[in-house]
Protein backbone atom coordinates (compact mmCIF):
# COMPACT_ATOMS: atom_id res chain seq x y z
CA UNK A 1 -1.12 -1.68 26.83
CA UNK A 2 0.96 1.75 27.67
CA UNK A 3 2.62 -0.81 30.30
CA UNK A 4 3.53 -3.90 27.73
CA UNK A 5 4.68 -1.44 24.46
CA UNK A 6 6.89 0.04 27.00
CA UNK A 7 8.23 -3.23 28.12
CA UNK A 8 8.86 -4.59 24.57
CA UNK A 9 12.33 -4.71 23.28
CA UNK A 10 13.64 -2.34 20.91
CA UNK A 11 12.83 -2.13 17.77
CA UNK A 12 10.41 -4.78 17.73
CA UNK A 13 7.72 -4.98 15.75
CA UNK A 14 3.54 -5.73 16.13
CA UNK A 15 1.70 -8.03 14.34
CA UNK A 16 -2.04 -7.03 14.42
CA UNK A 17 -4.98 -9.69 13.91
CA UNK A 18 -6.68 -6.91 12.61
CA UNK A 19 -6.04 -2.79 11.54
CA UNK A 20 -8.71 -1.69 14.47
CA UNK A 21 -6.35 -3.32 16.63
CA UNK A 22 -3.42 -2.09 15.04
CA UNK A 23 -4.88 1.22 15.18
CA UNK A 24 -4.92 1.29 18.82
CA UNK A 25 -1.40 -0.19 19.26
CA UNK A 26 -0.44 3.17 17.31
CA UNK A 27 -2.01 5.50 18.94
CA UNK A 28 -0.74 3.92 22.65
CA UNK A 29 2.97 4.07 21.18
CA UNK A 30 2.81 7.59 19.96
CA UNK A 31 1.06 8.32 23.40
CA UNK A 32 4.28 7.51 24.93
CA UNK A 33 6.64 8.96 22.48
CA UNK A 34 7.46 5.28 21.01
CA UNK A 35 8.53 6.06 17.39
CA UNK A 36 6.65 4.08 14.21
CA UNK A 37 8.24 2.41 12.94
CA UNK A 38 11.54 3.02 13.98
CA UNK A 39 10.88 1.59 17.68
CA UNK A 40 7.79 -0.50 16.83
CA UNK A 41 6.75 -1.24 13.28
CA UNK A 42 3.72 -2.32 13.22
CA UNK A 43 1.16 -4.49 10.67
CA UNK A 44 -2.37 -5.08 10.49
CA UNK A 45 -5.28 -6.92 8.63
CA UNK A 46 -7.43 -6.78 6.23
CA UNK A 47 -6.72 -3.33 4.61
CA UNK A 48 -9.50 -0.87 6.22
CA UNK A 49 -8.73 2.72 5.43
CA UNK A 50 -11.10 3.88 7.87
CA UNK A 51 -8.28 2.85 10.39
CA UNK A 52 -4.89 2.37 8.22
CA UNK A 53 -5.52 6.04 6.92
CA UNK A 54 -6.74 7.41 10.47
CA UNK A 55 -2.97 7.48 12.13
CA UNK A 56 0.11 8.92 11.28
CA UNK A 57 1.85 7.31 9.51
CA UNK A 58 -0.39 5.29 8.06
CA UNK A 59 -0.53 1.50 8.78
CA UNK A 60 0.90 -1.05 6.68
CA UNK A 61 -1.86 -3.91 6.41
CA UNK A 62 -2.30 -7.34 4.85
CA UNK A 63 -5.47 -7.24 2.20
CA UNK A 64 -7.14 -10.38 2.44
CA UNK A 65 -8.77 -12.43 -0.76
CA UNK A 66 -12.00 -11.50 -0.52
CA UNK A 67 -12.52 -11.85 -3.94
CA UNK A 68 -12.44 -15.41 -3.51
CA UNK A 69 -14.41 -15.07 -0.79
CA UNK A 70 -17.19 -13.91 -2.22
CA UNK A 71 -17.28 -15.85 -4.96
CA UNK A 72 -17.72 -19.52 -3.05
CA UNK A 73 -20.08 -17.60 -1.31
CA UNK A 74 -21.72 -16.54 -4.41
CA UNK A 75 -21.59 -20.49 -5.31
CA UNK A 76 -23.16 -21.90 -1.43
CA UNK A 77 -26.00 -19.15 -1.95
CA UNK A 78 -26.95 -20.65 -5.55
CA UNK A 79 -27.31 -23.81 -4.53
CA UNK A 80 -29.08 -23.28 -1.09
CA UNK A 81 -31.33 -21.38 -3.73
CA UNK A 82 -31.57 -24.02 -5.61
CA UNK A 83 -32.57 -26.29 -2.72
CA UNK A 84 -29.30 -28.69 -3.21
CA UNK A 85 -28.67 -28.08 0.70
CA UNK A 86 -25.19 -27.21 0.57
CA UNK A 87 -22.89 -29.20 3.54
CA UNK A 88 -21.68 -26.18 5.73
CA UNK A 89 -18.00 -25.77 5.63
CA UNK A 90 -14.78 -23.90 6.30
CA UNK A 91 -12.60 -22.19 4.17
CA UNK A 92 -9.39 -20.79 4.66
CA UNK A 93 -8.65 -17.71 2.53
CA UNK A 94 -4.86 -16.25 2.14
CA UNK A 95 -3.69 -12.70 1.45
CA UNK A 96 -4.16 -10.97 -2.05
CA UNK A 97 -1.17 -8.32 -1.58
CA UNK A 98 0.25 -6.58 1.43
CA UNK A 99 -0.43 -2.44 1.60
CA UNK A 100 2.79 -0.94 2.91
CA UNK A 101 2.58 2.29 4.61
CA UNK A 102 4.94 4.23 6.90
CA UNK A 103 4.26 1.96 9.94
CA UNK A 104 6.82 -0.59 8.52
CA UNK A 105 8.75 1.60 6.09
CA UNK A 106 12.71 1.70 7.72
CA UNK A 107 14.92 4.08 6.42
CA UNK A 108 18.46 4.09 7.85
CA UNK A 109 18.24 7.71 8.82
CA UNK A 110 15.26 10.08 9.71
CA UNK A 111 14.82 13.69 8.75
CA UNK A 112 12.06 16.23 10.16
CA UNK A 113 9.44 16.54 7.92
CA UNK A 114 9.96 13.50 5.61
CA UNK A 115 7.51 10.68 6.84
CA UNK A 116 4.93 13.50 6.43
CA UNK A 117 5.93 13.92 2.82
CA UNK A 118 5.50 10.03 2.01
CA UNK A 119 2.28 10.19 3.94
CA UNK A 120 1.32 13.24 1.78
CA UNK A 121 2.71 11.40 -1.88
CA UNK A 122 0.63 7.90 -1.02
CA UNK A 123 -2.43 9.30 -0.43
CA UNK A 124 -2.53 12.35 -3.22
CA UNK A 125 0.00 10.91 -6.03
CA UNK A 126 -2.48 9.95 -8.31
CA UNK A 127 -4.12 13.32 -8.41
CA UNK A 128 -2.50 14.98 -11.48
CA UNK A 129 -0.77 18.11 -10.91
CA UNK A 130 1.31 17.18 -7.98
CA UNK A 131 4.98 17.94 -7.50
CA UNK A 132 7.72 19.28 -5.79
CA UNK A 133 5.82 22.27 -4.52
CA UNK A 134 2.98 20.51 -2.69
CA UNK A 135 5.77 18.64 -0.82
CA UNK A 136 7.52 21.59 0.06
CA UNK A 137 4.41 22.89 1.79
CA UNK A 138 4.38 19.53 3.95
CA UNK A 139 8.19 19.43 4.85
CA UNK A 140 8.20 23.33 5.92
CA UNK A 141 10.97 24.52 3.88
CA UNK A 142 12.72 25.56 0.22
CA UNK A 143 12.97 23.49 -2.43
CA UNK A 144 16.57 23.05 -2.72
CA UNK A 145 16.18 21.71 1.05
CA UNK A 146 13.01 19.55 0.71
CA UNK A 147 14.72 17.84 -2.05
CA UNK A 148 18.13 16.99 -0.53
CA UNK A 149 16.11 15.66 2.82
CA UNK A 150 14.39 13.34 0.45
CA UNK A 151 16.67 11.83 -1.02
CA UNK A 152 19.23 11.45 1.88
CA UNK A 153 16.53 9.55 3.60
CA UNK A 154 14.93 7.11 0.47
CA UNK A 155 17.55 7.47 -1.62
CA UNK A 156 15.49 8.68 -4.43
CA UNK A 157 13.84 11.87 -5.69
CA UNK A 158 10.45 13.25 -4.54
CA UNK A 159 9.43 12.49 -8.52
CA UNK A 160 10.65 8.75 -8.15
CA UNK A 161 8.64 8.31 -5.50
CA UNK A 162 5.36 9.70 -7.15
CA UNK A 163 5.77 7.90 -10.17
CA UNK A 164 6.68 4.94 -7.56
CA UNK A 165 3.23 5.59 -5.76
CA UNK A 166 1.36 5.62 -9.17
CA UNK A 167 2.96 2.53 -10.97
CA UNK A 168 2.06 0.57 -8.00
CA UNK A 169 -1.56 1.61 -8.26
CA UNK A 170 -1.59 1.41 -12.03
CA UNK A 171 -0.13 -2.67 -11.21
CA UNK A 172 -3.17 -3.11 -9.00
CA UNK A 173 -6.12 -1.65 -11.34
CA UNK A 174 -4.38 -3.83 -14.06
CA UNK A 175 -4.94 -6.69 -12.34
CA UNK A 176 -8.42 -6.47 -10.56
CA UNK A 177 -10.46 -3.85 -13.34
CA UNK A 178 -11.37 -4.05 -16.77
CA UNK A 179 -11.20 -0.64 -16.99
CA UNK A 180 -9.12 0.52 -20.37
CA UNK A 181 -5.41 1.28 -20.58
CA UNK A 182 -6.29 4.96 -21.31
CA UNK A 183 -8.58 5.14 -18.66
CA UNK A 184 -6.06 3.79 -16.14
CA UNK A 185 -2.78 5.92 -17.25
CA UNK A 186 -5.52 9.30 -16.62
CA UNK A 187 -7.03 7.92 -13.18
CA UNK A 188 -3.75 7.21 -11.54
CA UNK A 189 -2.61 11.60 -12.22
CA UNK A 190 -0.74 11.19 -16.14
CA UNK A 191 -2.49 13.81 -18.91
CA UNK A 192 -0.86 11.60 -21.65
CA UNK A 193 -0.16 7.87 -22.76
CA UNK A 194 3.50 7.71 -23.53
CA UNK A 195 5.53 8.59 -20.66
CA UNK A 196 4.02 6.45 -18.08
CA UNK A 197 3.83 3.18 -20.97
CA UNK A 198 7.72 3.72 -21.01
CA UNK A 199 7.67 4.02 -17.51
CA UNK A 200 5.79 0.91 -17.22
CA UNK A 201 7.94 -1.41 -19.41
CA UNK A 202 11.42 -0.23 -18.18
CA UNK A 203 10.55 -0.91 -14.74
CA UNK A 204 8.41 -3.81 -14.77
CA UNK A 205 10.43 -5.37 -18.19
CA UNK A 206 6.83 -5.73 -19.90
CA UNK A 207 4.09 -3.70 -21.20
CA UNK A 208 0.88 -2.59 -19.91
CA UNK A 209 -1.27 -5.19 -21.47
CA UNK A 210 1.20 -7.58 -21.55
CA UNK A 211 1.02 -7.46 -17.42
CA UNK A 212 -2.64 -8.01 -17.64
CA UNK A 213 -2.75 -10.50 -19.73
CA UNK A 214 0.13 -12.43 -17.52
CA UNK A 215 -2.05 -12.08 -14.24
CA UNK A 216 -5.43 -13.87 -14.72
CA UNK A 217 -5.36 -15.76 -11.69
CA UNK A 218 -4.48 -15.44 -8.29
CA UNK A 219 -1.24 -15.91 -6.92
CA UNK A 220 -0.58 -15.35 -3.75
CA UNK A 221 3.58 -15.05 -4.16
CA UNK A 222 4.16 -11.88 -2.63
CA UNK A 223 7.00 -10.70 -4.84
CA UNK A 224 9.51 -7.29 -3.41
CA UNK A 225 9.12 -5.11 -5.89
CA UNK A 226 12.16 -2.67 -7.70
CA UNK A 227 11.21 0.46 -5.87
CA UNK A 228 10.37 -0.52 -2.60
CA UNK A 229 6.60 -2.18 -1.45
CA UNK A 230 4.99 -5.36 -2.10
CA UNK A 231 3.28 -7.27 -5.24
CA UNK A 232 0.91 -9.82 -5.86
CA UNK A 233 -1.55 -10.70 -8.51
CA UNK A 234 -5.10 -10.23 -7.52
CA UNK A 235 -8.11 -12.41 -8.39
CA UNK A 236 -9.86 -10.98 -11.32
């Protein structure tokens, strides 16, 4: 494998059949100093954090509907149950969204210290509390510094992309919980309603509820969204 990713043309990028697999590609390009994702940008299946979160940066990866899935397997079981000898068949099942992580995430320039940052933000931006400070301590310098970096390289502030980070997660429970508006606003790091409701309906041109009554159903458009990242509807 050393042998072909050195071979490959440059940049180029990997698609996995699965994030295992895509795992390994990783850590045989970073094994001979092939840059991710600015040499090879790589993409995996089926979402597994065990190996999407186990590499640095993490690996973008394609989550697969298995929501529906489960549920016309839900349906074969109940009537094997029920002694209707369901026909055996096959099913083809599309994606639900695609993750993105810094495996395909391009900027037009790189700075030391920044992929480690957006690393750092994706997996801890919901937890409340977070801010310019904590990213300081993963870029290795001031805050005047750590903030400039940023922005040269995503063209945004480190506090764009956390609220980035959360709105996308508050999208997803929106569309595949039940849990309460409240509820969701505190789990994904915000101590009160209003900011992140204004938030909500400036960027995505609707309000909270409004989104989740829009997506019942799935669709499996994947849509660019404002800030960067991908967006589809989810089964509910």
């Amino acid at each position: 494998m050393r042998r072909w990713l050195g071979g490959l043309p440059k940049p180029c990028g990997i698609f996995a059949a699965n994030d295992r697999i895509a795992q390994h590609i990783a850590a045989m390009a970073q094994a001979t100093d092939t840059r991710i994702p600015e040499d090879i940008a790589i993409l995996g299946v089926d979402n597994d954090e065990i190996y999407c979160e186990g590499v640095m940066p993490g690996i973008s990866s394609i989550e697969t509907d298995l929501d529906a899935a489960g549920y016309d397997l839900g349906i074969f079981l109940a009537e094997a149950i029920a002694a209707k000898r369901p026909s055996p068949s096959i099913k083809l099942y599309g994606p639900s969204r695609i993750v993105v992580r810094g495996s395909t995430r391009i900027f037009r320039q790189t700075e030391p210290g920044v992929a480690n940052a957006l690393d750092f933000i994706r997996r801890h931006a919901c937890t409340a509390g977070i801010g310019i400070p904590e990213i300081m301590t993963q870029m290795k310098c001031s805050r005047r510094e750590a903030t400039q970096r940023f922005k040269r390289v995503t063209g945004h502030t480190i506090l764009d992309e956390i609220h980035n980070v959360r709105l996308e997660r508050m999208c997803e429970l929106l569309r595949t919980t039940d849990m309460k508006i409240s509820a969701i606003i505190n789990f994904c790091g915000y101590e009160s309603e209003p900011f992140p409701k204004r938030m909500f309906l400036k960027r995505i041109g609707m309000t909270m509820r409004a989104y989740r009554v829009s997506h019942p159903d799935v669709d499996l458009t994947v849509t660019p969204m404002p800030w960067g990242g991908f967006e589809t509807p989810r089964r509910q």
